[in-house]
Every structure is written in structure tokens, then in C-alpha cells.
Protein backbone atom coordinates (compact mmCIF):
# COMPACT_ATOMS: atom_id res chain seq x y z
CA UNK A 1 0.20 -10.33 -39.25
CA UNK A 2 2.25 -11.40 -36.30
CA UNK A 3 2.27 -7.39 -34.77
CA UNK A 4 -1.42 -7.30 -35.65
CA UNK A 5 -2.34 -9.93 -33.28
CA UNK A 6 -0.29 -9.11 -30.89
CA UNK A 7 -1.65 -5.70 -30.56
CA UNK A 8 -5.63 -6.77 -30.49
CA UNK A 9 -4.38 -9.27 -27.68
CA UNK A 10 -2.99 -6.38 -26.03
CA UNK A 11 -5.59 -3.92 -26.48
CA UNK A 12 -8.58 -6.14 -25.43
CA UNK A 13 -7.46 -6.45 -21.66
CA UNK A 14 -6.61 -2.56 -22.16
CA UNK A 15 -10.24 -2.09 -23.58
CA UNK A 16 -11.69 -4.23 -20.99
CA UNK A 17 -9.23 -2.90 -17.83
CA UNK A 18 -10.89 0.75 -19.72
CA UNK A 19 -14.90 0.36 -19.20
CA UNK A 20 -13.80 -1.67 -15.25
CA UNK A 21 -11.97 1.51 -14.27
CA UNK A 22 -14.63 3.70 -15.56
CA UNK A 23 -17.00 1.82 -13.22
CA UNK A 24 -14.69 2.73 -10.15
CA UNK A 25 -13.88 6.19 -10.83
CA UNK A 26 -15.73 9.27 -9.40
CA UNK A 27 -15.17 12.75 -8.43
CA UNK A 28 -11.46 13.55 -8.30
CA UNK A 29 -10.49 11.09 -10.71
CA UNK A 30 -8.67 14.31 -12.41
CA UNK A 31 -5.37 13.16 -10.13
CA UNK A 32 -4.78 10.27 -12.33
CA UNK A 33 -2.64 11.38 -15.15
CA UNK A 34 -3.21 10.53 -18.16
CA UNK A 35 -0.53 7.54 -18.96
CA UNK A 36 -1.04 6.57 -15.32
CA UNK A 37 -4.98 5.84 -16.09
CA UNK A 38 -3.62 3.77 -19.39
CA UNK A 39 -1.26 1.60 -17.66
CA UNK A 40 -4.09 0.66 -14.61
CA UNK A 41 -6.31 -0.13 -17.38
CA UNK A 42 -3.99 -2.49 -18.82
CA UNK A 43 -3.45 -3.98 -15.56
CA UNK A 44 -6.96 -4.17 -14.26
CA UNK A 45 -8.34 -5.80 -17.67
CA UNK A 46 -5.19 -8.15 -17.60
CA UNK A 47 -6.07 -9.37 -14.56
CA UNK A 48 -10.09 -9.61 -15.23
CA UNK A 49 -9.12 -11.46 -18.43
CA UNK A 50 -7.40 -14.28 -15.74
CA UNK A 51 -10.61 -14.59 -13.83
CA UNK A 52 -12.74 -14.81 -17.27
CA UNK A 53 -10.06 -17.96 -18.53
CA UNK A 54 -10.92 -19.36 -15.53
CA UNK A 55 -14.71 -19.13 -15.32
CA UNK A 56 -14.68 -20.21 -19.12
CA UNK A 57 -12.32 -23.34 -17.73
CA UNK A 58 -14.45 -24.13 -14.41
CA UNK A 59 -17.51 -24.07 -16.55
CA UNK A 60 -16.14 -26.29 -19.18
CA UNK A 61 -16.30 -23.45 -22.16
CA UNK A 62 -13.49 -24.24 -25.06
CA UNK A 63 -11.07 -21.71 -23.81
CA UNK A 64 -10.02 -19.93 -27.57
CA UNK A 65 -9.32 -16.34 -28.19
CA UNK A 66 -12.99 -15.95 -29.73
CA UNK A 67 -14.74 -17.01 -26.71
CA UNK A 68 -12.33 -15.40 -24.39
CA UNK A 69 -12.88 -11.76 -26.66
CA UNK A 70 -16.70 -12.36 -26.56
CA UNK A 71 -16.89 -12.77 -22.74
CA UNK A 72 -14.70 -9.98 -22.40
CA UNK A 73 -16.58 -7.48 -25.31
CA UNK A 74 -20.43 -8.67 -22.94
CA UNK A 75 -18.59 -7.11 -20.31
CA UNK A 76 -17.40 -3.95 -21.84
CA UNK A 77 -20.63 -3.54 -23.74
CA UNK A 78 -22.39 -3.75 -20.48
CA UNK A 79 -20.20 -1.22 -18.94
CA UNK A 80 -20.27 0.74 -21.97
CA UNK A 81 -24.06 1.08 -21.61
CA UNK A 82 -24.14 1.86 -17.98
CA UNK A 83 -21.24 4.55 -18.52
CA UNK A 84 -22.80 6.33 -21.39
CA UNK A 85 -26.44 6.76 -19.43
CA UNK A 86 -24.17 7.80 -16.47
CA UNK A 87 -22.06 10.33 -18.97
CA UNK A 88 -18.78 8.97 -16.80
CA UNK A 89 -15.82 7.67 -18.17
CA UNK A 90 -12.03 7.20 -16.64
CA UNK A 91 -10.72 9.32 -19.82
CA UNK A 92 -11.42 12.95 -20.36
CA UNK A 93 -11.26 15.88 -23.14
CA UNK A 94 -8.74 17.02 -21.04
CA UNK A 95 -6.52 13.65 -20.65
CA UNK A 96 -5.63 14.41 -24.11
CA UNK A 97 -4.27 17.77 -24.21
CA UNK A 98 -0.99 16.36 -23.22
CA UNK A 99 2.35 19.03 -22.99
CA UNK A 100 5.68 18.38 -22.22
CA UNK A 101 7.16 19.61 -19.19
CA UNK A 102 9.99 22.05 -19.22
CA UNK A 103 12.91 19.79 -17.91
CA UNK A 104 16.69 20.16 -17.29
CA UNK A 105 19.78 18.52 -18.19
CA UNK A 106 19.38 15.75 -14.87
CA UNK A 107 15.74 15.55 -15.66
CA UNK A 108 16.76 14.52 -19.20
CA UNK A 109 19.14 12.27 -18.17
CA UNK A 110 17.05 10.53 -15.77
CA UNK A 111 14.63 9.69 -18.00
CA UNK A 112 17.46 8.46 -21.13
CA UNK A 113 18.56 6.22 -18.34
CA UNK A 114 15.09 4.74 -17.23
CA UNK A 115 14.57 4.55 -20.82
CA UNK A 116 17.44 2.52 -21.76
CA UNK A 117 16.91 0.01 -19.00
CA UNK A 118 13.62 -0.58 -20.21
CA UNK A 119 14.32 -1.25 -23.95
CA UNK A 120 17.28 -3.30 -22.75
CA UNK A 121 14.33 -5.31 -20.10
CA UNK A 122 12.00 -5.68 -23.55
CA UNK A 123 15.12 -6.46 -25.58
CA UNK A 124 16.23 -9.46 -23.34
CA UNK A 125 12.94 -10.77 -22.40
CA UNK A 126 11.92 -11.53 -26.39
CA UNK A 127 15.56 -12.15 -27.92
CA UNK A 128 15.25 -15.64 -26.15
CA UNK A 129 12.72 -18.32 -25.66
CA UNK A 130 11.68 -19.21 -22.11
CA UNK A 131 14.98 -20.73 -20.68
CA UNK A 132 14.17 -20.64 -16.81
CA UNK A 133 13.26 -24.12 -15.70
CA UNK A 134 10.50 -23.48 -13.49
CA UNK A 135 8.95 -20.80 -16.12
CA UNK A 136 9.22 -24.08 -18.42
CA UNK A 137 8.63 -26.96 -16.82
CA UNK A 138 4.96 -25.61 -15.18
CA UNK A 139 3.89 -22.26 -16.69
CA UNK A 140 4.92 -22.52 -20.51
CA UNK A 141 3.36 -26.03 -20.16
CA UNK A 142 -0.03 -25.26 -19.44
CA UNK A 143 0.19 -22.22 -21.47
CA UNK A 144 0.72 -24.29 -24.77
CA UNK A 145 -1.48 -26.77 -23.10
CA UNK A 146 -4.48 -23.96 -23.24
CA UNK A 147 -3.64 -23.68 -26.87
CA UNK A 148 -3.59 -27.04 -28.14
CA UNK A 149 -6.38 -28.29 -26.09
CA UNK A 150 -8.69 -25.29 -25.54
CA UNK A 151 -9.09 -26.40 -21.43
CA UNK A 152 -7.10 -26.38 -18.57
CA UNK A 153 -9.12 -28.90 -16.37
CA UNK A 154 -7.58 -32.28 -18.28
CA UNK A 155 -5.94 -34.11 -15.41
CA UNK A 156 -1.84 -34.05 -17.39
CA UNK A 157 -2.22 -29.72 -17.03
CA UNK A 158 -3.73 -29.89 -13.53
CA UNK A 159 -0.71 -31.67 -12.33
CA UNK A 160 1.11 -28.32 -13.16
CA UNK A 161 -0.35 -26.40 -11.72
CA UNK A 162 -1.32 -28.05 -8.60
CA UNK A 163 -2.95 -25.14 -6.28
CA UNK A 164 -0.70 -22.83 -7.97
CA UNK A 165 -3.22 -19.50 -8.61
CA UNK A 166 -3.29 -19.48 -12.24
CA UNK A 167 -2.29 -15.74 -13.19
CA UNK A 168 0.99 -16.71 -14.71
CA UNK A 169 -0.56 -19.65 -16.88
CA UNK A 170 -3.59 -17.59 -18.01
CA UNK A 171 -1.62 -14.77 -19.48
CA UNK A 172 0.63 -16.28 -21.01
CA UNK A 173 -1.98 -18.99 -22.84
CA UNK A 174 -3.62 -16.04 -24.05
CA UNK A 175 -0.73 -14.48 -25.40
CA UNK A 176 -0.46 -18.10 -27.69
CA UNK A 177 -3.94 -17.79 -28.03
CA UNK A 178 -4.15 -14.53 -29.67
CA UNK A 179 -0.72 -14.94 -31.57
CA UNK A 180 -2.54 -18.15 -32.78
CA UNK A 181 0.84 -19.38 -32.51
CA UNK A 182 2.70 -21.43 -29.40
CA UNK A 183 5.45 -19.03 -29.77
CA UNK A 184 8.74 -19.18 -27.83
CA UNK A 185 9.81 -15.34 -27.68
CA UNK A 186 6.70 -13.51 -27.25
CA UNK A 187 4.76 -15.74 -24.79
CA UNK A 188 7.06 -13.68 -22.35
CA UNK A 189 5.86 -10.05 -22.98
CA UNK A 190 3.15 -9.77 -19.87
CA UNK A 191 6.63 -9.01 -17.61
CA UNK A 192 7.90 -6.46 -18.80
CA UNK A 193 4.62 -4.59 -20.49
CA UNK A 194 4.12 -4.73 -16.48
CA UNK A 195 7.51 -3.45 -15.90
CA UNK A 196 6.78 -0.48 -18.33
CA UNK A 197 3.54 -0.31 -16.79
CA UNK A 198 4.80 -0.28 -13.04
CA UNK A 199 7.53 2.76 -13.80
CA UNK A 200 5.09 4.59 -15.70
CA UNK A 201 2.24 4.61 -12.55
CA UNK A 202 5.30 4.79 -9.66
CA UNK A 203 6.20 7.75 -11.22
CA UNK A 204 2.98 9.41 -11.76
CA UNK A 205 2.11 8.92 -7.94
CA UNK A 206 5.16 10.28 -7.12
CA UNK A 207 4.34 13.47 -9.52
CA UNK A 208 1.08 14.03 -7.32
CA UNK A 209 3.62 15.18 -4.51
CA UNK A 210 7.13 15.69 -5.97
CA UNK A 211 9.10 17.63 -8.85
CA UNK A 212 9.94 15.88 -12.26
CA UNK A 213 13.65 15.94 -10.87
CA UNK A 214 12.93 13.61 -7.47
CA UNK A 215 10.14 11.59 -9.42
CA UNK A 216 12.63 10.24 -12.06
CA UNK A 217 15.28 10.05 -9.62
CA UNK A 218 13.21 7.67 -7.16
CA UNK A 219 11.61 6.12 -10.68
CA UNK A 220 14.95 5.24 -11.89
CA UNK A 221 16.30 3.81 -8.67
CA UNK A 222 13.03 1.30 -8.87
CA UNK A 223 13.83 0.12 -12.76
CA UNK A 224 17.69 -0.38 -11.62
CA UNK A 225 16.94 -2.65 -8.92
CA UNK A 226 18.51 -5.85 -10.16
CA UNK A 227 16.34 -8.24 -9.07
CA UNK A 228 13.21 -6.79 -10.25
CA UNK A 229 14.75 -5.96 -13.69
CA UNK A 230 15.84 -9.58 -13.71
CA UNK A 231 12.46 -10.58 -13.27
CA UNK A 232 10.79 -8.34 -16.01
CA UNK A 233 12.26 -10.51 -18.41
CA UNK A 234 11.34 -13.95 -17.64
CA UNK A 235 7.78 -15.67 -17.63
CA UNK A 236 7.85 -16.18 -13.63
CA UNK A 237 4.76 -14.92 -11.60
CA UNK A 238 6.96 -12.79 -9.27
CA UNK A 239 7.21 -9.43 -10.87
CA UNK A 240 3.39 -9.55 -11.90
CA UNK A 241 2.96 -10.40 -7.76
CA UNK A 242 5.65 -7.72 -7.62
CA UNK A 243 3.76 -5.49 -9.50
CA UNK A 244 0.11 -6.00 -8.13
CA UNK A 245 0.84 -6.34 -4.42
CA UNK A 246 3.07 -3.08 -4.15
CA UNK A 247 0.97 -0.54 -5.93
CA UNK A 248 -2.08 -2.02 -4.32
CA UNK A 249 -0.28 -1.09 -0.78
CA UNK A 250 0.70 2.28 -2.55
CA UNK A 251 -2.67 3.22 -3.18
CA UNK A 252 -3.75 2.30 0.05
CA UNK A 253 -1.22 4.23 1.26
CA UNK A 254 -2.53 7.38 -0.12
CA UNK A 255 -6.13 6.69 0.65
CA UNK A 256 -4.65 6.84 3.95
CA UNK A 257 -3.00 9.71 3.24
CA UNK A 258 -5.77 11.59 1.25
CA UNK A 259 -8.19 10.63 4.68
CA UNK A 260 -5.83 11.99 6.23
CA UNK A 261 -5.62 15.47 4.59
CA UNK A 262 -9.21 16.18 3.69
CA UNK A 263 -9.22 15.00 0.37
CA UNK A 264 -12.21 12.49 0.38
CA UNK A 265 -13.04 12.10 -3.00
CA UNK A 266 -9.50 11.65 -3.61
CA UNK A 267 -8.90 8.68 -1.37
CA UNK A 268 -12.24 6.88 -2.39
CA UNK A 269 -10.52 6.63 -5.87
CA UNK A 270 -7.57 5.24 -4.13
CA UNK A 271 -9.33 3.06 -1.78
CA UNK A 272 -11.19 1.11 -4.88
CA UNK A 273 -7.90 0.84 -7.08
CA UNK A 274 -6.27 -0.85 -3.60
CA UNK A 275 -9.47 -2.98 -3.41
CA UNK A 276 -9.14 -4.01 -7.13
CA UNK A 277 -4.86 -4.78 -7.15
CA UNK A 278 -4.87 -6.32 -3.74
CA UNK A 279 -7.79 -8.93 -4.68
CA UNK A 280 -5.88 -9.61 -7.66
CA UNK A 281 -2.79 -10.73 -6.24
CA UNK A 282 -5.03 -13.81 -5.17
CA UNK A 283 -5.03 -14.76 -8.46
CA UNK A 284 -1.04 -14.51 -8.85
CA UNK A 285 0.96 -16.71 -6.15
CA UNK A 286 -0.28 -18.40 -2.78
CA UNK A 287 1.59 -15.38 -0.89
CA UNK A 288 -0.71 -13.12 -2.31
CA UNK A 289 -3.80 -14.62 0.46
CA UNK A 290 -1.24 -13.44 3.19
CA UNK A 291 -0.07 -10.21 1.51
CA UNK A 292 -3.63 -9.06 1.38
CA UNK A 293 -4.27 -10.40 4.68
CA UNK A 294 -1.56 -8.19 5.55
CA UNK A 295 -2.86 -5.21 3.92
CA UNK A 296 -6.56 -5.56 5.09
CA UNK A 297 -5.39 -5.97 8.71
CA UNK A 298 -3.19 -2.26 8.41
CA UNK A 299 -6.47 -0.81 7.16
CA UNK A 300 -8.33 -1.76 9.44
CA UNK A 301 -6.45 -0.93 12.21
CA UNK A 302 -5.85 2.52 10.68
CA UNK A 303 -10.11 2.50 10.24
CA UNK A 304 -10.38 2.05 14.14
CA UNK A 305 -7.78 4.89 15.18
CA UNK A 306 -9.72 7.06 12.75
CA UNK A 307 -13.37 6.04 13.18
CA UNK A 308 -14.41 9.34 15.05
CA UNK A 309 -13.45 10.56 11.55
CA UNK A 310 -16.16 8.28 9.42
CA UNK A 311 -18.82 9.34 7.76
CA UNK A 312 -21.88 8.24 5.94
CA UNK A 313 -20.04 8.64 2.79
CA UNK A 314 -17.22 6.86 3.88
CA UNK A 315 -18.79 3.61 4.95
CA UNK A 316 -20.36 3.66 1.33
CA UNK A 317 -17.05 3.24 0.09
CA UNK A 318 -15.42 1.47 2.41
CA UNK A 319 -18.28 -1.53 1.84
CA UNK A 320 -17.67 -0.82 -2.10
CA UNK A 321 -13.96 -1.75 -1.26
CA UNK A 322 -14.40 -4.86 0.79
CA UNK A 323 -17.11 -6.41 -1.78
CA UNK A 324 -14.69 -5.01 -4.38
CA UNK A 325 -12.04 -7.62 -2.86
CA UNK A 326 -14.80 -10.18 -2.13
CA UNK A 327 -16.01 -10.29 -5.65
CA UNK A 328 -12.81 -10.54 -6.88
CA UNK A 329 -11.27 -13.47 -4.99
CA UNK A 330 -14.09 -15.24 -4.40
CA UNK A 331 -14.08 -17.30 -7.81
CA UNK A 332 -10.41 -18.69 -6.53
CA UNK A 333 -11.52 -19.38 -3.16
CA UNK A 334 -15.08 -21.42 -3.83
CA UNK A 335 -13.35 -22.97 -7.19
CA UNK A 336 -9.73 -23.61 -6.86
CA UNK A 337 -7.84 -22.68 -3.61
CA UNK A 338 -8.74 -25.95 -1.39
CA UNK A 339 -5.84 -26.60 -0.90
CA UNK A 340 -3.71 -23.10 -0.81
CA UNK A 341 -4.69 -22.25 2.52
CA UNK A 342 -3.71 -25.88 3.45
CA UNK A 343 -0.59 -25.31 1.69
CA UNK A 344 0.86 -22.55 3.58
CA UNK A 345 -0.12 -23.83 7.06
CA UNK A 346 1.79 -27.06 6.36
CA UNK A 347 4.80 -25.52 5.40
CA UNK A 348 4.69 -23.81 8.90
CA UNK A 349 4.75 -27.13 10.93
CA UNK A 350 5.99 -30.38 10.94
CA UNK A 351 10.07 -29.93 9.84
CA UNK A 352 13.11 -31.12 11.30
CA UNK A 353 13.07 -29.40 15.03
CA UNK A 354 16.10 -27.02 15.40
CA UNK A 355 16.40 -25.05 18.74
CA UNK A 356 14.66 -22.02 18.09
CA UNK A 357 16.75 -19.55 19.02
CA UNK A 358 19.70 -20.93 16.75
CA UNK A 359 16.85 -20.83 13.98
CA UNK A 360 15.78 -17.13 14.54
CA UNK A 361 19.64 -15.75 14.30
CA UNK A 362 20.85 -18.16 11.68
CA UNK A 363 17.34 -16.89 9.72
CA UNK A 364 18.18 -12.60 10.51
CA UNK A 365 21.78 -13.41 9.87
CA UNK A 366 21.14 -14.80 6.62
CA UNK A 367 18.56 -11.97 5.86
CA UNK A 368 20.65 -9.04 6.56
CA UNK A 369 23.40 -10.54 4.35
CA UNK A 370 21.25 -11.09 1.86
CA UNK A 371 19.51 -7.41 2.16
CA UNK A 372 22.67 -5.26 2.39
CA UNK A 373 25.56 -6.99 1.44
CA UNK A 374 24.45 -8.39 -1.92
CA UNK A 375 23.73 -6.60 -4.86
CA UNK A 376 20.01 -7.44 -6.05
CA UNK A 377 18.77 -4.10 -4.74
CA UNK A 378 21.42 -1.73 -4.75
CA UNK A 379 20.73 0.95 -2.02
CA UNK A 380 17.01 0.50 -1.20
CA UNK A 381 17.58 -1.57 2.21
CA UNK A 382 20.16 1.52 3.47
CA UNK A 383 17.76 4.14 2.41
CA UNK A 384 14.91 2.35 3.90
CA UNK A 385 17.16 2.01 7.52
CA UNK A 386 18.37 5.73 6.92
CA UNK A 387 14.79 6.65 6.41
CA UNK A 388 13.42 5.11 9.40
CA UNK A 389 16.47 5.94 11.72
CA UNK A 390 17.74 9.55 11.04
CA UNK A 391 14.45 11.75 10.54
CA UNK A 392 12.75 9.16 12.95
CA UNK A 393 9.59 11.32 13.78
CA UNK A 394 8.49 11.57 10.30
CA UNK A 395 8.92 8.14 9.67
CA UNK A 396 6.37 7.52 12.62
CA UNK A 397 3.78 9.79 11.60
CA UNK A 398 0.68 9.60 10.40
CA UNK A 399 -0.21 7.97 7.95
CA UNK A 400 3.47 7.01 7.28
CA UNK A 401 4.17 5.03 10.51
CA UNK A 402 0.54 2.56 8.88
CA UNK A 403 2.87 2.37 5.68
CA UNK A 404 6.28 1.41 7.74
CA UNK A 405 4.00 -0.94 9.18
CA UNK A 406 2.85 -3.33 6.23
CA UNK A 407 6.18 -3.52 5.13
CA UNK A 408 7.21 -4.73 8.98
CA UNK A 409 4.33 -7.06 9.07
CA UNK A 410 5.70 -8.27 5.89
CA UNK A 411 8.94 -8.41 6.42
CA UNK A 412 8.39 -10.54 10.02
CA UNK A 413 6.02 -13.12 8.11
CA UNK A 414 8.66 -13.26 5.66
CA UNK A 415 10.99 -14.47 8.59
CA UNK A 416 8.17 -16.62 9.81
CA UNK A 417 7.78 -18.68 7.25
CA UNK A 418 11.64 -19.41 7.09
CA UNK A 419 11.55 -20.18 10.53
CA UNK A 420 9.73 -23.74 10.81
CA UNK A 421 8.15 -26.31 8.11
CA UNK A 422 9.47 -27.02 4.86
CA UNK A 423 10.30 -23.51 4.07
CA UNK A 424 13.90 -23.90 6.32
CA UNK A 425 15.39 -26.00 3.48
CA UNK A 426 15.32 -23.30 0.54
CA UNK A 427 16.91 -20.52 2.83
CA UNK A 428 20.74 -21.26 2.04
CA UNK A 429 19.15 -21.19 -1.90
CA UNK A 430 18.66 -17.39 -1.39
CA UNK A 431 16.51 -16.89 -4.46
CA UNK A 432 13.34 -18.17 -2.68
CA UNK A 433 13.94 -15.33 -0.11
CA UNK A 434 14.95 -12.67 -2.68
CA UNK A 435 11.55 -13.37 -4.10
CA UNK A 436 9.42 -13.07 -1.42
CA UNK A 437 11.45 -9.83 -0.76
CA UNK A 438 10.95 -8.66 -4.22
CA UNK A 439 7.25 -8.28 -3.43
CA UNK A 440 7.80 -5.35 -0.52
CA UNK A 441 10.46 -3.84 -2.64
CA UNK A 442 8.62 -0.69 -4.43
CA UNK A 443 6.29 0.05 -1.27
CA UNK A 444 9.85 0.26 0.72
CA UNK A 445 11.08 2.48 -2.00
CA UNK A 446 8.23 4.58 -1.66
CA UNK A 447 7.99 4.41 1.82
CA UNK A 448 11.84 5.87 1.13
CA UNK A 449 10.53 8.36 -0.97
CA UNK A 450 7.64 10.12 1.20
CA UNK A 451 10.55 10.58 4.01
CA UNK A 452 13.63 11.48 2.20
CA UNK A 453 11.40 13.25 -1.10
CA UNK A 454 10.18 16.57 1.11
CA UNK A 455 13.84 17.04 2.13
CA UNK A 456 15.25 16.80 -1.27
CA UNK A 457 12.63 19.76 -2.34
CA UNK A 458 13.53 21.52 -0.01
CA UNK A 459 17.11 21.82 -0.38
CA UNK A 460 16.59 21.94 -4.10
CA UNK A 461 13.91 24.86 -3.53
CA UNK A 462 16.33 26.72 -0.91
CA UNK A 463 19.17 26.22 -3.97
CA UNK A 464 17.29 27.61 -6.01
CA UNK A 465 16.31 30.79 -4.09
């Protein structure tokens, strides 16, 4: 009984994630592949099914798995309806006529090693109840405070969570929700179904470009990053942020790229599924208002260098995008964010006053130790200096030098908020800035792969010959 409820709790945000994406998707949806269309539908519903909890919450509707399933089934019926008078959906006859590739002894191995790490992520996560004490003392809490009480609103849960967004909570009430059970083990399983999730659409973006062999190989340095894998087994908000934020950038990214190229109906796909992940993060930690902030700001400035460019067509989608995002963080902003935006100006301002300039190098000193010379992401901080320093002039082209620039914009606000208000206190922790890190960490790798990728196929291609 226990497996059968967890899969229906699983497959209604996959169902639901299913008839949202089929609403987004037009012509040239054929570059999705097929597993890569399954895991964004898991994603997409996942995080829909927060913003439902919520609504049912804010509007003072018991919150139980019945009511949650029968907001979410109006939704997919409605979609359903639309979809089948439109004769569109996100899967095709064609998604299904899945064949292996032919692959060689390192493609093999590759993918036995990615493998392993993830059964040992799922096997670690579930062996053990939640043991991390800030998982416990706010998230579990208001999780098994959903389930016992139906609400989230009662005054003892809203202490919790405070202006925390509620992503983290949500999920992992309605995991105890649909297990009908406040259960220990599997109230952790969002992470690393996300984890899965995030190596499974990483890869298939890389496939769009790259060989099998430098797919898996940049695929497998992303699930052996430490940090991230340490993070896929707890029931922290951080790799769900992780996960949101950096394929949101990704696929912004390649609508940049697509633009770019010629490809328009291409990039309008990946323009919506960047409107759709980037609004979500929102929902997930207070960083994600800045992330997107962040994100939006790139765009636009990569809009205005292009705008000679911009059609009819593309304004159509660009407004789809922006009400996309509008729509989707909205709910947080007008119901629960008061004080989030409050929040992170405070923690700019008023601290202890330290000459600045023994602030700024204390902060870099501390972040270049922590970036290089410890061992919660391997290689990716060398790659990402190799990448930007030895074949400079591809790093700084176009569309690449937009990408290198969200993850420098990201990187200085990182610094920025270390460098005044309360935030000054947790740097000598090191966690708190390996977390905020964590969130640029596959876009760098990326970025890493679109310069370093096109010289590995060619070497293996001249090889070859």
C-alpha cells in the first residue's frame, strides 16, 4: 500500500506538470527528448502543486490530499479540454519509439558511474529520518503540521516559517499527505527525484549540441559535485533552488542562443520553460527574488543589443514570458512576501561597521579559499577560470559572454551580501556561502561545457579520422 501511494503522489504533479507543459509547447517542441520532457513535467507540476497548497491555505480550504488532487485534476481537465480541441500535446507517437544508442566502453562507464552515485544519493536520503537540524526544526515541522491539522495559517506553524517561501514545506506535507502517514524516511524523496530529474534534463541539453561521450562526461562531473550530492539527500530547500534557478538560466541561455542562430521556434520553447523555472524559484528561498532579478536584467539587456532583430512574433512571446513569470509569482508577492523584500534589504545595512576595504579582501580571500582549495566542487571553479582565461574570445562571444555574465552578476551579489548587514557573521561558517554558491553551480558547469565541449569534439573527431 505504502509504494501505491507513493506513486499516485508522484504521478499527480507529473500528470499535472504534463497538461501545463502541453500549454507552453509549440512548433519545435521535437528538441525535447523524450525523458527530458518527463522530468520538466515532474518539475513544473511539483512546483504548481506548491502554489495550489498555498491558494487552498490563503483561502482557508482544509489542505488534504483529496482537495489538493481535485484542484489539481480541474486544472488538468481544463487543459485536457483545451489541448484535445487544439490536437497539441508535449508527448508524441514519436517520443515513444525510444532506441538505444550505440555506445563505447567510456560511454558505458560514464553512465555505471552517474548511475551508482545516484542510487547511492536515493539510498542515503531514505535509509535515515530527517537528521539535519534546520530541515527539522522548521520544514519537517510544518510539514507534519499540514498533516495533522489540514492548514498552515494557525499562528504555532507560521512562526516557522516566518517569510520563508514555502516550497520546501509544501512538498514535503504533501508527501505525508499522500503517504497518509507522517513518515520519517520518505518525507525526504522531493531531493533527490530532483537530483535524478536535474542529471537526466542537463544531459539531454547537452545532447542537443554534444556526443553521448562529452554529455555523460560533463553529466557526471555535475552528480559528483559534493556539495550538491550532499544536498540531494536531505529535506533542505537548496538543491530544489539549486535545481530550479540553474536550468531556468540554462534555458535562457539557449533561447539566447537559438535567437541567436535562427532557430525561432526553438528559442520560444526555451524562453517559456525559463519563464516557468525562474518564477518558480520565488516560491523556493528569498534568494530566488534576486536570482530572477538577476536573470530578467541579462535578458533584457541581451533584448536591447538585439532589438533590430525583433519581430512581431517575437514580442508575442516575449509578453507570454513576462506574464508567464508574473502569473506565477504574483500569488507570493500580494499574499505572503511582505516582508521578504524587507528581509534582504535589512540584512544589507545596519551591522557592526568594519573599514571597507579590510571587508572586501577578508570577503574574496575567504571566497577563493572556499572555491578552489576545498573540496565541495571538485574541479568546476578551475574549469570555469580555464574556460574564461585560455580560449578567452569564445568565452566573450555571443551569446556566451550574456551567460558568463549572470553567473558574474551572481557571483558579485553573492559577495555583496557578505559584505555589510547581518550576513558578515555567517561567513567564517562557510556553509551559508557554499549554499548560495551551490545555486550558480550547474549554469557554471555549463557555461564550462559550451567553451571547453566544441574542443573536446573536435579532437575526438580529428582522432577519429
Amino acid at each position: 500500500m505504502l509504494v501505491i501511494n507513493l506513486f499516485l503522489t508522484l504521478l499527480i504533479p507529473f500528470l499535472l506538470g504534463t497538461a501545463i507543459l502541453s500549454l507552453f509547447i509549440y512548433k519545435g517542441n521535437n528538441q525535447l527528448a523524450y525523458f527530458e520532457k518527463k522530468s520538466l513535467c515532474f518539475a513544473i507540476g511539483l512546483g504548481f502543486l506548491v502554489i495550489i497548497i498555498y491558494l487552498l491555505g490563503v483561502f482557508k480550504i482544509p489542505i488534504t490530499f483529496s482537495t489538493t488532487t481535485s484542484a489539481a485534476s480541474a486544472i488538468i481537465i481544463l487543459c485536457g479540454v483545451f489541448l484535445l480541441l487544439k490536437k497539441r500535446l508535449c508527448f508524441s507517437p514519436d517520443d515513444f519509439k525510444f532506441k538505444i544508442p550505440k555506445m563505447g566502453f567510456i560511454e558505458y562507464f560514464l553512465l555505471m558511474l552517474i548511475a551508482l552515485k545516484t542510487a547511492y544519493v536515493f539510498f542515503e536520503a531514505l535509509i535515515k529520518p530527517v537528521i539535519d537540524v534546520d530541515a527539522f526544526q522548521f520544514y519537517s515541522i510544518v510539514a507534519k503540521g499540514i498533516f495533522y491539522t489540514k492548514t498552515f495559517t494557525s499562528p504555532y506553524l507560521m512562526h516557522f516559517m516566518g517569510d520563508k517561501p514555502p516550497f520546501a514545506f509544501f512538498t514535503q506535507g504533501w508527501i505525508l499527505l499522500g503517504l497518509n502517514s507522517p513518515d520519517e524516511f520518505l518525507i525526504k524523496i522531493i531531493s533527490p527525484v530532483l537530483f535524478l530529474c536535474m542529471l537526466i534534463i542537463f544531459y539531454s541539453i547537452l545532447r542537443r549540441y554534444f556526443s553521448i561521450k562529452t554529455s555523460l562526461l560533463f553529466t557526471f562531473f555535475l552528480s559528483y559535485m559534493p556539495f550538491i550530492a550532499f544536498h540531494a539527500k536531505t529535506a533542505y530547500a537548496d538543491l530544489p533552488m539549486t535545481f530550479y534557478y540553474s536550468l531556468g538560466t540554462i534555458y535562457l541561455f539557449l533561447f539566447m542562443k537559438d535567437f541567436n542562430n535562427g532557430k525561432k521556434p526553438s528559442s520560444y520553447v526555451n524562453l517559456l520553460l525559463a519563464a516557468i523555472f525562474i518564477g518558480l524559484t520565488i516560491w523556493i528561498k528569498r534568494a530566488g527574488i534576486v536570482l530572477a532579478g538577476c536573470d530578467i536584467i541579462v535578458l533584457l539587456a541581451f533584448l536591447l543589443l538585439n532589438r533590430k532583430w525583433i519581430q512581431k512574433i517575437d514580442l508575442k512571446y516575449l509578453t507570454i514570458a513576462f506574464i508567464t513569470i508574473a502569473a506565477i509569482i504574483l500569488p507570493w508577492l500580494i499574499f505572503g512576501s511582505n516582508a521578504t523584500l524587507g528581509r534582504i534589504i535589512t540584512t544589507q545595512a545596519g551591522a557592526e561597521e568594519i573599514a571597507f576595504g579590510a571587508k572586501i579582501g577578508f570577503i574574496i580571500s575567504i571566497f577563493f579559499k572556499k572555491i578552489f582549495l576545498y573540496a565541495d566542487w571538485n574541479l568546476l571553479w578551475l574549469m570555469f577560470a580555464a574556460s574564461v582565461i585560455i580560449p578567452y574570445k569564445n568565452s566573450f562571444k555571443n551569446p556566451q559572454v550574456f551567460l558568463l555574465a549572470i553567473i558574474l552578476i551572481d557571483l558579485i551579489v553573492i559577495l555583496g551580501q557578505f559584505s555589510s548587514g547581518e550576513m558578515f557573521r555567517w561567513l567564517l561558517d562557510g556553509t551559508l556561502l557554499d549554499r548560495l554558491i551551490m545555486n550558480q553551480a550547474p549554469v557554471v558547469l555549463y557555461f564550462c561545457a559550451e567553451i571547453i565541449g566544441p574542443i573536446l569534439e573536435e579532437k575526438g573527431n580529428s582522432s577519429a579520422a
